[in-house]
C-alpha atoms as a PDB file:
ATOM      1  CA  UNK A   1      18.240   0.460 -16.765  1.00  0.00           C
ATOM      2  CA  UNK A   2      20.238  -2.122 -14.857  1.00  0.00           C
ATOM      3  CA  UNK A   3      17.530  -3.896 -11.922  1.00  0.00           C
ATOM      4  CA  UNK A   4      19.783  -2.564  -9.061  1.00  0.00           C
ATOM      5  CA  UNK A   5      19.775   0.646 -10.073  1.00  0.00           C
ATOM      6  CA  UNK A   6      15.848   0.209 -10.806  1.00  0.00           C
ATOM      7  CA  UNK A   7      15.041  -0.581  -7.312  1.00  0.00           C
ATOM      8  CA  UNK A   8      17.208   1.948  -5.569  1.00  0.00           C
ATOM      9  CA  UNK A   9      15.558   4.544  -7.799  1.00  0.00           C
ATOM     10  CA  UNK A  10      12.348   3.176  -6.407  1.00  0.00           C
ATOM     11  CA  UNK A  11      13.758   3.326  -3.134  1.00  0.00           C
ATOM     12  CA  UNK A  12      14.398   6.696  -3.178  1.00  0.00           C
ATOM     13  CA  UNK A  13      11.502   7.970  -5.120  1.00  0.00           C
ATOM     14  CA  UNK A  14       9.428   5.976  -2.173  1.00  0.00           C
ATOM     15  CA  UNK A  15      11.890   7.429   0.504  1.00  0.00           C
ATOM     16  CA  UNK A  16      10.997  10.779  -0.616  1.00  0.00           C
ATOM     17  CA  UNK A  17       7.241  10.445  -0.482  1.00  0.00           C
ATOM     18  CA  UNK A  18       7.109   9.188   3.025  1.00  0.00           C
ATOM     19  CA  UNK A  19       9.491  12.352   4.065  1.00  0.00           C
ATOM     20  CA  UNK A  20       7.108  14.552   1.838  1.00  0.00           C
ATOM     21  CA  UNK A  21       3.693  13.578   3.577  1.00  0.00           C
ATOM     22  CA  UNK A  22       4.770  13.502   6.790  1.00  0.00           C
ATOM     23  CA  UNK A  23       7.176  16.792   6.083  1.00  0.00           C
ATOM     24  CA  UNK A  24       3.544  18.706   4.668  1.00  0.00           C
ATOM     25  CA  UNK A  25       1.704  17.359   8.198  1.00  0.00           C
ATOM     26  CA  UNK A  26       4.709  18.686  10.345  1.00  0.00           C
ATOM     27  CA  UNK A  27       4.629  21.934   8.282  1.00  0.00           C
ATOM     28  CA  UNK A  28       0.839  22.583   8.386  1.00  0.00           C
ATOM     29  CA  UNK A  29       1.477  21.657  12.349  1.00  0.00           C
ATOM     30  CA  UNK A  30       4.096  24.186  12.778  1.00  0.00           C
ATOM     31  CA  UNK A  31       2.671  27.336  11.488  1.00  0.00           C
ATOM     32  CA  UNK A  32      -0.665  26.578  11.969  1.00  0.00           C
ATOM     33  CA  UNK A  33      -0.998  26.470  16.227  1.00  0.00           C
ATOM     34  CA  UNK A  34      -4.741  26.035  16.385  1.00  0.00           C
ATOM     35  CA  UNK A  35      -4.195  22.945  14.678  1.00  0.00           C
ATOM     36  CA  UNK A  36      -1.572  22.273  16.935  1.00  0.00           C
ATOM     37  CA  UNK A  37      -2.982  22.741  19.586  1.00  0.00           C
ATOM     38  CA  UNK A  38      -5.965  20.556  18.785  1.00  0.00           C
ATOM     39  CA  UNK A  39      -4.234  17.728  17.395  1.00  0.00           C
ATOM     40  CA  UNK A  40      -1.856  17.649  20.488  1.00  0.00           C
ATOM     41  CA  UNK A  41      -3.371  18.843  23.224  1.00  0.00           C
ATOM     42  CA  UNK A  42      -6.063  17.059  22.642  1.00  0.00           C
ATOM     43  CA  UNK A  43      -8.844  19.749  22.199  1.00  0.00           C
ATOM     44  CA  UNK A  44     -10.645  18.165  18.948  1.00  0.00           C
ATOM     45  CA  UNK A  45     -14.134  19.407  18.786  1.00  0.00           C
ATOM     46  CA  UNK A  46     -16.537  15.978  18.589  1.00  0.00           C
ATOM     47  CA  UNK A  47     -20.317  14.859  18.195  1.00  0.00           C
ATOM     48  CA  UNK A  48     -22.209  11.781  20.032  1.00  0.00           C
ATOM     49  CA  UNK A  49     -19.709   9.028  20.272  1.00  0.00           C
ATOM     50  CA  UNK A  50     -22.724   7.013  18.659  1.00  0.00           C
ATOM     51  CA  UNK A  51     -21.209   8.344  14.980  1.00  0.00           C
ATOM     52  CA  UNK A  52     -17.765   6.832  16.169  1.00  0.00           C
ATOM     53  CA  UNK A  53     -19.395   3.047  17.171  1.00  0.00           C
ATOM     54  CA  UNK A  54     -21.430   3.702  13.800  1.00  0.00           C
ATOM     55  CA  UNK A  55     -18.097   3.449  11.783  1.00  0.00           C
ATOM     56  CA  UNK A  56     -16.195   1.314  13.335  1.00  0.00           C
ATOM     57  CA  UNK A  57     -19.141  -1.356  13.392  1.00  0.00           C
ATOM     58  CA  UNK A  58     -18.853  -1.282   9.925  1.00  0.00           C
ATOM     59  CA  UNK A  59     -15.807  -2.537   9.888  1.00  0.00           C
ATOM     60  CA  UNK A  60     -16.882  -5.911   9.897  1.00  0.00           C
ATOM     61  CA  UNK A  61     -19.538  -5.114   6.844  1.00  0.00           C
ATOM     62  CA  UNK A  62     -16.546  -3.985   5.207  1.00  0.00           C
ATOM     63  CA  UNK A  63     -14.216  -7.133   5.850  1.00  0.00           C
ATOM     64  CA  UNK A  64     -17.138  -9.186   5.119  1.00  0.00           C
ATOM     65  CA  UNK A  65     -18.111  -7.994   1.038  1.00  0.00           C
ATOM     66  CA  UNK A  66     -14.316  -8.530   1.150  1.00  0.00           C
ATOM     67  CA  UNK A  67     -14.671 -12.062   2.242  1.00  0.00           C
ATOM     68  CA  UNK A  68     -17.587 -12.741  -0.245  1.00  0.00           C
ATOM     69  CA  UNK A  69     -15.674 -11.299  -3.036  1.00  0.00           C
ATOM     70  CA  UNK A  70     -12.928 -13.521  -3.017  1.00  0.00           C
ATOM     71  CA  UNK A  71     -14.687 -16.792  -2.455  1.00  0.00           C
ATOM     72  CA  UNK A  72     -16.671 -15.963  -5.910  1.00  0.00           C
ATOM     73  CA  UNK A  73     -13.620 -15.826  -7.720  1.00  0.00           C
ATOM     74  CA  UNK A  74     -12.199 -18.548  -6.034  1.00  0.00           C
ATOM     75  CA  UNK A  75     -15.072 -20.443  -7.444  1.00  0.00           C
ATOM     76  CA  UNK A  76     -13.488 -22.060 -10.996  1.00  0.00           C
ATOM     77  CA  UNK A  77     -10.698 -22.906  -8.835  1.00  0.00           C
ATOM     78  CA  UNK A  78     -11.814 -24.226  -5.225  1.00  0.00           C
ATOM     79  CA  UNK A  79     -15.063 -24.454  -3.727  1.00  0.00           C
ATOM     80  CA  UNK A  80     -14.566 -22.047  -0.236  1.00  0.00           C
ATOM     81  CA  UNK A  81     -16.448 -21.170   2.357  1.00  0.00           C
ATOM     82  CA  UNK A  82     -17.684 -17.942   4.053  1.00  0.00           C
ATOM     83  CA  UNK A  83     -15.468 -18.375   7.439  1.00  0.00           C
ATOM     84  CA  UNK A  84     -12.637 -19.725   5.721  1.00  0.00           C
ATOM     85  CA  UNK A  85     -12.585 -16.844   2.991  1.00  0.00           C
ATOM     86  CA  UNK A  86     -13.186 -14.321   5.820  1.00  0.00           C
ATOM     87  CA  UNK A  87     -10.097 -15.640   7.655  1.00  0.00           C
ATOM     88  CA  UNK A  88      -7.906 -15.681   4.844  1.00  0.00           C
ATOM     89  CA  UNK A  89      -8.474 -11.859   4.148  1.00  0.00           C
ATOM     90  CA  UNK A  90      -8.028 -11.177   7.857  1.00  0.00           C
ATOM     91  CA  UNK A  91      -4.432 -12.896   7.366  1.00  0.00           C
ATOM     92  CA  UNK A  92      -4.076 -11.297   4.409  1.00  0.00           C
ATOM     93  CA  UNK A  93      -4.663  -7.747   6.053  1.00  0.00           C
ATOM     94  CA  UNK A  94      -2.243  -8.688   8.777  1.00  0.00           C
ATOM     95  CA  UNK A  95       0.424  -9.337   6.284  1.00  0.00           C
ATOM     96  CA  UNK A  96       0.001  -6.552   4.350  1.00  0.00           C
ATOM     97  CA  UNK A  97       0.901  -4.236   7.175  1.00  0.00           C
ATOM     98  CA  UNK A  98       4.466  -5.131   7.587  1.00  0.00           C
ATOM     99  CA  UNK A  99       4.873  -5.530   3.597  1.00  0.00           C
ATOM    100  CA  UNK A 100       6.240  -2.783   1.185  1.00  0.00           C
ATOM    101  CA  UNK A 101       2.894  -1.750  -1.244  1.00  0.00           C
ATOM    102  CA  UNK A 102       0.709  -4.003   0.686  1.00  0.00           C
ATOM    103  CA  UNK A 103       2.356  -7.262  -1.243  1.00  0.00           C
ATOM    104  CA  UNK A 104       1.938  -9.653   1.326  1.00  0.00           C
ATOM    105  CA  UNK A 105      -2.174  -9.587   1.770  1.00  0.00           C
ATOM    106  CA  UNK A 106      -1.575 -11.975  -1.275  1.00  0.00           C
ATOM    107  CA  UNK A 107       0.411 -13.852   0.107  1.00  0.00           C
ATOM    108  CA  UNK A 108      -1.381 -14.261   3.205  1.00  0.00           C
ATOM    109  CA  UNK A 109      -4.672 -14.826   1.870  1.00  0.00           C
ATOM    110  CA  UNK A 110      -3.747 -18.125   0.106  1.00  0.00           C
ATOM    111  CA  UNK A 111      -2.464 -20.040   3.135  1.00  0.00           C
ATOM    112  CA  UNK A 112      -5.974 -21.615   3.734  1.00  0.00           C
ATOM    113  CA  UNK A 113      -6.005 -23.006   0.123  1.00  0.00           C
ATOM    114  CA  UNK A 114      -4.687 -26.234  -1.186  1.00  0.00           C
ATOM    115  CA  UNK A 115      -0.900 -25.986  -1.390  1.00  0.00           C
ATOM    116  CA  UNK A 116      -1.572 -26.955  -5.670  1.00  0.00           C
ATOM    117  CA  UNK A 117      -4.267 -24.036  -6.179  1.00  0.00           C
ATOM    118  CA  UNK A 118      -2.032 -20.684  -4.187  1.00  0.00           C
ATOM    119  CA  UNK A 119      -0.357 -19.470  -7.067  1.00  0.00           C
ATOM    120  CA  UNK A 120      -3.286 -19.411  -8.848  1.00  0.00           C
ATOM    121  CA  UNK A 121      -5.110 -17.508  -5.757  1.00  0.00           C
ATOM    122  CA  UNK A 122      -2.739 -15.052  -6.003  1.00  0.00           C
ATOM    123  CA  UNK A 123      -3.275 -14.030  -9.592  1.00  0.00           C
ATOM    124  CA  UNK A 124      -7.083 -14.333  -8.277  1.00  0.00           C
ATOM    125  CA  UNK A 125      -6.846 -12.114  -5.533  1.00  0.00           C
ATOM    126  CA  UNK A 126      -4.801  -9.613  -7.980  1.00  0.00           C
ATOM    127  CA  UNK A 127      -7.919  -9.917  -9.966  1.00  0.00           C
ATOM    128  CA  UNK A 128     -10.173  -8.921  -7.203  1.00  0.00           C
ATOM    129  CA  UNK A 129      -8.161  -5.933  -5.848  1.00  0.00           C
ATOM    130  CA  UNK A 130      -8.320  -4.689  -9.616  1.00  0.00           C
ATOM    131  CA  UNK A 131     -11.680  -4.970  -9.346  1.00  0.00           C
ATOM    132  CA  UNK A 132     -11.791  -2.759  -6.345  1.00  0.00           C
ATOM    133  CA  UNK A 133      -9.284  -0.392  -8.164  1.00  0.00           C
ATOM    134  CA  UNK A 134     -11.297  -0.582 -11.473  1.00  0.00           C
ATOM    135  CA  UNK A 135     -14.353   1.156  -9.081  1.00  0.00           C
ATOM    136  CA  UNK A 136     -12.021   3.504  -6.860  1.00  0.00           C
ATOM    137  CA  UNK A 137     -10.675   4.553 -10.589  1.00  0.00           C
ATOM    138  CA  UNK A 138     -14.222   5.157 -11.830  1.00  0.00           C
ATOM    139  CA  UNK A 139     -15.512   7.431  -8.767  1.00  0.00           C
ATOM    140  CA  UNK A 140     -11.721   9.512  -9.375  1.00  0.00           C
ATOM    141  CA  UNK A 141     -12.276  10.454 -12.794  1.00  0.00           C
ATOM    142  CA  UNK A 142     -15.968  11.510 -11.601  1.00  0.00           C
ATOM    143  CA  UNK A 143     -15.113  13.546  -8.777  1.00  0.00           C
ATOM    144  CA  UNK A 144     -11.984  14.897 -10.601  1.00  0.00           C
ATOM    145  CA  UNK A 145     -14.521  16.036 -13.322  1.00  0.00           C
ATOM    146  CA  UNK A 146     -16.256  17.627 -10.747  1.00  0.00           C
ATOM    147  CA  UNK A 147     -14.055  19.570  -9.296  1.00  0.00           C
ATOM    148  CA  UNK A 148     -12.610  20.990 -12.030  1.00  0.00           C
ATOM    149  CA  UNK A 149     -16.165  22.189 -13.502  1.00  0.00           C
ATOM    150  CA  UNK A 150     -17.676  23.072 -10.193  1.00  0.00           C
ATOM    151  CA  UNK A 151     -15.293  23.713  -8.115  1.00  0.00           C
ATOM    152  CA  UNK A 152     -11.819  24.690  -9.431  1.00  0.00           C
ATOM    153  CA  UNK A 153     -12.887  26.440 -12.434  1.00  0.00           C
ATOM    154  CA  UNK A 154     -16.922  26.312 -12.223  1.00  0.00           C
ATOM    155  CA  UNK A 155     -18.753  26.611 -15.678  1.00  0.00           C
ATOM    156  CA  UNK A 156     -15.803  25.364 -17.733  1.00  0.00           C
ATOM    157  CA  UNK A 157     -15.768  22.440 -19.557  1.00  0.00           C
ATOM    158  CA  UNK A 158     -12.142  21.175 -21.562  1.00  0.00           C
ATOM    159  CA  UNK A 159     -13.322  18.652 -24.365  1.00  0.00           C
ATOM    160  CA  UNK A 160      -9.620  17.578 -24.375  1.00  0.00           C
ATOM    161  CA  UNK A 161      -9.702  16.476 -20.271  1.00  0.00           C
ATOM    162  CA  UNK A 162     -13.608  14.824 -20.827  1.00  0.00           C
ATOM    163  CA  UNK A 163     -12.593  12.489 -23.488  1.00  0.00           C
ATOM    164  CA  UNK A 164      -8.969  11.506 -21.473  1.00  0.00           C
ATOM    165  CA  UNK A 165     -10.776  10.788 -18.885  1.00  0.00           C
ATOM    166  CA  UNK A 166     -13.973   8.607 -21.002  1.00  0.00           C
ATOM    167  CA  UNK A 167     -10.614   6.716 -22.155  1.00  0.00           C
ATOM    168  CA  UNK A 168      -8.747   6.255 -19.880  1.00  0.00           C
ATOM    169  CA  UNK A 169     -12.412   5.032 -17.943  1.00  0.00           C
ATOM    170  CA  UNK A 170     -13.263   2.824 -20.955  1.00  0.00           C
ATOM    171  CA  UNK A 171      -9.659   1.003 -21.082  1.00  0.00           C
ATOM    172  CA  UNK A 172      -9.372   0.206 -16.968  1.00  0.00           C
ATOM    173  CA  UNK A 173     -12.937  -1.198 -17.653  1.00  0.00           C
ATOM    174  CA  UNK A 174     -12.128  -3.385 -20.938  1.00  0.00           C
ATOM    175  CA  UNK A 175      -8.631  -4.306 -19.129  1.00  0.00           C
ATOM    176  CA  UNK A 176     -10.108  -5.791 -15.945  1.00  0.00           C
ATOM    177  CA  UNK A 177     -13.198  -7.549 -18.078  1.00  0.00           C
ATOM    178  CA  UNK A 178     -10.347  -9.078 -20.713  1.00  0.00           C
ATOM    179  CA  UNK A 179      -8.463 -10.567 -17.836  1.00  0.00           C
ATOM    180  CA  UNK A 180      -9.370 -14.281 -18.414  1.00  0.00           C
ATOM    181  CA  UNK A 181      -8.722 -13.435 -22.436  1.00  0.00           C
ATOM    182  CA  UNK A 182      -5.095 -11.887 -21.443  1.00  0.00           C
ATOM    183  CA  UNK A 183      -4.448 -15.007 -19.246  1.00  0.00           C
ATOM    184  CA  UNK A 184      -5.098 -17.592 -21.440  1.00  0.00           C
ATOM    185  CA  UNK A 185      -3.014 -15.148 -24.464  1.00  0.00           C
ATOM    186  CA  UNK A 186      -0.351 -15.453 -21.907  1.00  0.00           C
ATOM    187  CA  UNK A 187      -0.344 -19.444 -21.614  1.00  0.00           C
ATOM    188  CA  UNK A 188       0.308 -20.058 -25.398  1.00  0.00           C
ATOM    189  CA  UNK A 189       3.992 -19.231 -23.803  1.00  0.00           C
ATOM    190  CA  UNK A 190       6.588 -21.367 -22.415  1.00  0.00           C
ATOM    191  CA  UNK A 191       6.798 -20.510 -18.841  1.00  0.00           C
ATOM    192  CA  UNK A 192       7.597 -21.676 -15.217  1.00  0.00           C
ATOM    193  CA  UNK A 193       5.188 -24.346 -13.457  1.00  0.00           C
ATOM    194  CA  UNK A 194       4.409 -21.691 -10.923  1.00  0.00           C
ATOM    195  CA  UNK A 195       3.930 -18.702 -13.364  1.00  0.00           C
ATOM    196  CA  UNK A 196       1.771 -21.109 -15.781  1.00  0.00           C
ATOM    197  CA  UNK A 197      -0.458 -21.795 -12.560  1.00  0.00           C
ATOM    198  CA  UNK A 198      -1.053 -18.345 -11.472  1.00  0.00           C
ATOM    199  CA  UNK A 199      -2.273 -17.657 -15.731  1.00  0.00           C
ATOM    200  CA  UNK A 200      -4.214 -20.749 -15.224  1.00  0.00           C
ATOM    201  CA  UNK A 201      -6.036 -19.002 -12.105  1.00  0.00           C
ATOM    202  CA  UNK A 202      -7.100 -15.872 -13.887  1.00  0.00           C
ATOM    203  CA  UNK A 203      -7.712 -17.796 -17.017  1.00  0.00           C
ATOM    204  CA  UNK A 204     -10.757 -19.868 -15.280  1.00  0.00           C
ATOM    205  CA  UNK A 205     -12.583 -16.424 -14.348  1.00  0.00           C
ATOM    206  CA  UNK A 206     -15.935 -16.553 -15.362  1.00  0.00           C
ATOM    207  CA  UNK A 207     -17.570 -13.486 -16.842  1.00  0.00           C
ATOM    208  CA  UNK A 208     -20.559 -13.877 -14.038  1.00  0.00           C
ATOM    209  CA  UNK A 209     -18.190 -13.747 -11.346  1.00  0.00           C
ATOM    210  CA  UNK A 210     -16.025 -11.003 -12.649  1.00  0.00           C
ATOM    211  CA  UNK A 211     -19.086  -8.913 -12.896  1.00  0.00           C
ATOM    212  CA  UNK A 212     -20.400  -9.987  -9.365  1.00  0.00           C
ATOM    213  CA  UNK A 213     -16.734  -8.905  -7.709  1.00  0.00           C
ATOM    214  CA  UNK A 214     -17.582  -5.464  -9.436  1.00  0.00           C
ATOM    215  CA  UNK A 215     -20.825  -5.043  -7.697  1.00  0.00           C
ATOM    216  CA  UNK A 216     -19.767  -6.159  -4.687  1.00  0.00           C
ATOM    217  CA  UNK A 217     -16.830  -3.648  -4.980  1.00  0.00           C
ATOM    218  CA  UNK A 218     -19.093  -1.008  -5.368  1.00  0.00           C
ATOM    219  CA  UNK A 219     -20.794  -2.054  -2.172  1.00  0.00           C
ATOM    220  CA  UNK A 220     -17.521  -2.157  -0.541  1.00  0.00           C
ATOM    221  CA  UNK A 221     -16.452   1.590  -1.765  1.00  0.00           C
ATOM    222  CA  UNK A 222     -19.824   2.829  -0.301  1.00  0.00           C
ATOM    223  CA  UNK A 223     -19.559   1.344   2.962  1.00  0.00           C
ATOM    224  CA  UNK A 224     -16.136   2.940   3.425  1.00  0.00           C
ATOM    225  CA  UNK A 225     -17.169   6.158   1.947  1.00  0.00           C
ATOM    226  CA  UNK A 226     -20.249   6.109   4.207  1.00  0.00           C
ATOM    227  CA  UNK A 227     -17.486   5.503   7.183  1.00  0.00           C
ATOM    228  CA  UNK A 228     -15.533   8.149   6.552  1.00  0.00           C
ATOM    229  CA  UNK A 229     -18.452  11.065   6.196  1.00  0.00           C
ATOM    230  CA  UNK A 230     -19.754   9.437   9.345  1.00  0.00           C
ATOM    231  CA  UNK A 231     -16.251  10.219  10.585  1.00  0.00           C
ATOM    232  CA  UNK A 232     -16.290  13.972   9.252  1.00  0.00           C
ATOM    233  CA  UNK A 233     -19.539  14.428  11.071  1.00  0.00           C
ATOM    234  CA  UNK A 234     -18.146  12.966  14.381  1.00  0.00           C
ATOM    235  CA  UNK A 235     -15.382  15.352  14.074  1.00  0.00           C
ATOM    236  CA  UNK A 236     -17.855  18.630  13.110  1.00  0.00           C
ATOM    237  CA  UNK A 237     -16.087  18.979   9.693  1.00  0.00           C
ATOM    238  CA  UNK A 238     -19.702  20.408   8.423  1.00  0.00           C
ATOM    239  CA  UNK A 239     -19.812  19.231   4.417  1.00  0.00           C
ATOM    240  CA  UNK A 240     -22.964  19.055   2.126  1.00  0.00           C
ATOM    241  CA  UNK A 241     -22.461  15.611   0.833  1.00  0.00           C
ATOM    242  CA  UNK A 242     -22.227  15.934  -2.675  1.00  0.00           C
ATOM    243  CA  UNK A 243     -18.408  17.935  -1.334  1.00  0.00           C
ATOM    244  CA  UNK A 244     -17.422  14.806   1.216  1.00  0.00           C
ATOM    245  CA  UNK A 245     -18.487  12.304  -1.599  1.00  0.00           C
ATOM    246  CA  UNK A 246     -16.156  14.104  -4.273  1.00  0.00           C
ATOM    247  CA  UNK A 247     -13.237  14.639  -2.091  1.00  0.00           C
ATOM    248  CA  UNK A 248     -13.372  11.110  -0.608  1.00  0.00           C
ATOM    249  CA  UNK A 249     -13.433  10.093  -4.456  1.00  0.00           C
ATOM    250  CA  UNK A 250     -10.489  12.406  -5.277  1.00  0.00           C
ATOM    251  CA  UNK A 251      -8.504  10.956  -2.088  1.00  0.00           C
ATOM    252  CA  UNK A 252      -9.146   7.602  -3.125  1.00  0.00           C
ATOM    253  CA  UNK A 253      -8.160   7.926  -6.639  1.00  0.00           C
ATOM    254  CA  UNK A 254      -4.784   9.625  -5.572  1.00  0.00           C
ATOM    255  CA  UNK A 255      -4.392   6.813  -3.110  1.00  0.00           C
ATOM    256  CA  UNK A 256      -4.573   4.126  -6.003  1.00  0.00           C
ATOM    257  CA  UNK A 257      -1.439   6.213  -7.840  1.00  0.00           C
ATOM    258  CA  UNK A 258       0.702   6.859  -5.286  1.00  0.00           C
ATOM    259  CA  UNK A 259       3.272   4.253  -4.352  1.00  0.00           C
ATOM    260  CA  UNK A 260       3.641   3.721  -0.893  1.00  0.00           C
ATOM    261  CA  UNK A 261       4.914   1.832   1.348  1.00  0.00           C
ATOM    262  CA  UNK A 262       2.281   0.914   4.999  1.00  0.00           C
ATOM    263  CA  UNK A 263       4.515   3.097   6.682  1.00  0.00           C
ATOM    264  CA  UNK A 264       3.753   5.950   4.909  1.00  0.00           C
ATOM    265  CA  UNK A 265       0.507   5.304   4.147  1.00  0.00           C
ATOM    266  CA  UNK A 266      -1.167   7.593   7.186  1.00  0.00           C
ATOM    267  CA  UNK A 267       1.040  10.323   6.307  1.00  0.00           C
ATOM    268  CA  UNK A 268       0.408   9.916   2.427  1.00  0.00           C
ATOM    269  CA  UNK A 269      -3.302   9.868   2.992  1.00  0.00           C
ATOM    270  CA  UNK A 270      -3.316  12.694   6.263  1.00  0.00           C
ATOM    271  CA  UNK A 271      -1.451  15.239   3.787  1.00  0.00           C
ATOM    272  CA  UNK A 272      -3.335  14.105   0.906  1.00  0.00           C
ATOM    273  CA  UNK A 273      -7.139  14.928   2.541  1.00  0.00           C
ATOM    274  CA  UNK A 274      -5.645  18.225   4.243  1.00  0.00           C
ATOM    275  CA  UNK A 275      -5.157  19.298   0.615  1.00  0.00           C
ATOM    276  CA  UNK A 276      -8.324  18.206  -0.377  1.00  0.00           C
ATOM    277  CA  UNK A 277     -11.029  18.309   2.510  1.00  0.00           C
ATOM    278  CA  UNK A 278      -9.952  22.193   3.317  1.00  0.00           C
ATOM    279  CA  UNK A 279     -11.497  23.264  -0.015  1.00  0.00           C
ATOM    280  CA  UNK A 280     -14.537  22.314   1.630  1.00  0.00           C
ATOM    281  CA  UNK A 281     -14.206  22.772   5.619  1.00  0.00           C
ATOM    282  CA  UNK A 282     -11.754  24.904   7.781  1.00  0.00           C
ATOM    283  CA  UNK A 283     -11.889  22.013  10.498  1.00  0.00           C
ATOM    284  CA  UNK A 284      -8.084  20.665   9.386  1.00  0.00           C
ATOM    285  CA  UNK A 285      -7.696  18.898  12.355  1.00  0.00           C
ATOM    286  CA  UNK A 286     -11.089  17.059  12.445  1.00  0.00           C
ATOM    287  CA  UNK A 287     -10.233  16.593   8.586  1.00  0.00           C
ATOM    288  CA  UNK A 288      -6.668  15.205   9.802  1.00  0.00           C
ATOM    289  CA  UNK A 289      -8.299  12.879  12.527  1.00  0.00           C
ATOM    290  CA  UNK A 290     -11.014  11.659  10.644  1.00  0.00           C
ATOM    291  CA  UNK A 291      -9.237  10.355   7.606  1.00  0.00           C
ATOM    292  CA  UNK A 292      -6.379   8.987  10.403  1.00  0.00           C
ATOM    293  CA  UNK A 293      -9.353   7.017  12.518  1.00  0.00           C
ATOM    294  CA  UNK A 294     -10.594   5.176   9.283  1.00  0.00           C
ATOM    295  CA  UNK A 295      -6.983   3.958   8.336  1.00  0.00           C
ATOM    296  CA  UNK A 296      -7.210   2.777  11.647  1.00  0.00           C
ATOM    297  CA  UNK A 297     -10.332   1.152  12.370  1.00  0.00           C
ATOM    298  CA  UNK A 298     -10.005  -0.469   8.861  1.00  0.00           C
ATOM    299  CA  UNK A 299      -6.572  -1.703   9.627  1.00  0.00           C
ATOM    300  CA  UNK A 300      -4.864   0.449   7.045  1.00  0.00           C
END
């Protein structure tokens, strides 16, 4: 397929999610007019603003596992500290918000590095979001288990759909863990000074940091987990929490598929936990609000 037409197939296919999720929101809007109403008018039912503060304090805690993330696997390749990794993921985040599929947080991360070492940042931070992704994966396949045995169809259990889903577990995990192996594969290749730097960068990973940027992604996906069930409870959707844990896991997961571009993202992720939440609670507008406050408070 020529590249032109690649990209305006992309285009279109992206076009056509941002009119779907914000097409399901205006539909659920326009025949359902308590939801309406609420959403609109204003009339969301809430708890102690205490819950609110609670989650958006976090935000920091959130930014800040970030920080320390990055500046371990910037390690091999420059010695960084705490403030100056913090700011670069805060100019990273900024970025990312005006950039199709949140490109440009790599880009804007690696402008307080040494002009020689930002290619290889990139490829680093690439590294570190799979890391992220290699957890928000994980937790999917979990929940998605879950639902299907407990909740869609309880008591069944498909042999076929457990071992897809211990595969396709096992390979995300041996993928992100071979990264330095792939890398340095990759170099044995003739290739441009600026591609050959950004293999060099993942190529220096060490298997101690790798596996420290795991843990500290799993600390990251609780802390915005525990934000957004501190968010259902501010806006009285009443779940047990093993039901906001799975469907938080299932959004996630779907999240991590679906291209997107920022713009779409609240829509995307509003029509997305309608679908899923409202299994659970028949609060659609506190389910609607609360997943739209995190996206805010965590700037997208």
């Amino acid at each position: 397929m020529p590249i032109l037409q690649k990209k305006i197939w992309i285009i279109l296919f992206k076009a056509l999610v941002l009119l779907g999720s914000y097409g399901f929101i205006a539909y659920r809007l326009g025949f359902d007019p308590t939801l309406r109403n609420q959403l609109l008018n204003g009339e969301l039912s809430t708890n102690s603003t205490i819950w609110l503060l609670l989650a958006f304090f976090m935000m920091p805690l959130n930014w800040s596992l970030e920080a320390i993330k990055w500046q371990i696997l910037l390690r091999p390749l420059e010695k960084t500290s705490f403030r100056k990794a913090f700011i670069g993921v805060l100019a990273g985040i900024g970025v990312a918000i005006f950039t199709p599929n949140r490109t440009g947080e790599y880009l804007g991360r690696i402008w307080v590095l040494k002009h020689k070492n930002r290619p290889a940042g990139v490829s680093i931070t690439i590294a570190g979001s799979l890391a992220q992704s290699t957890v928000t994966f994980i937790v999917g396949v979990i929940a998605g288990w879950y639902w299907l045995t407990e909740v869609s169809k309880p008591g069944l259990t498909n042999l076929n759909q457990m071992v897809l889903a211990s595969i396709s577990t096992l390979l995300i995990i041996v993928v992100y863990f071979m990264l330095p192996q792939i890398a340095n594969f990759l170099l044995k290749y003739n290739w441009k000074k600026i591609i050959k730097s950004a293999l060099d960068g993942v190529g220096s990973l060490r298997i101690k940091h790798q596996y420290s940027a795991l843990i500290i992604s799993i600390l990251r996906y609780a802390v915005f987990t525990t934000q957004f069930i501190i968010l259902l409870h501010y806006f009285q959707c009443e779940m047990q929490l093993i039901e906001s844990i799975v469907a938080i896991g299932m959004l996630y997961a779907a999240m991590l598929i679906i291209p997107s571009i920022t713009v779409a993202e609240p829509g995307i992720r509003g029509s997305l936990s309608l679908l899923i939440f409202s299994v659970f609670s028949e609060n659609e507008a506190g389910i609607l609000a609360a997943s739209l406050t995190l996206w805010i408070i965590n700037l997208a």
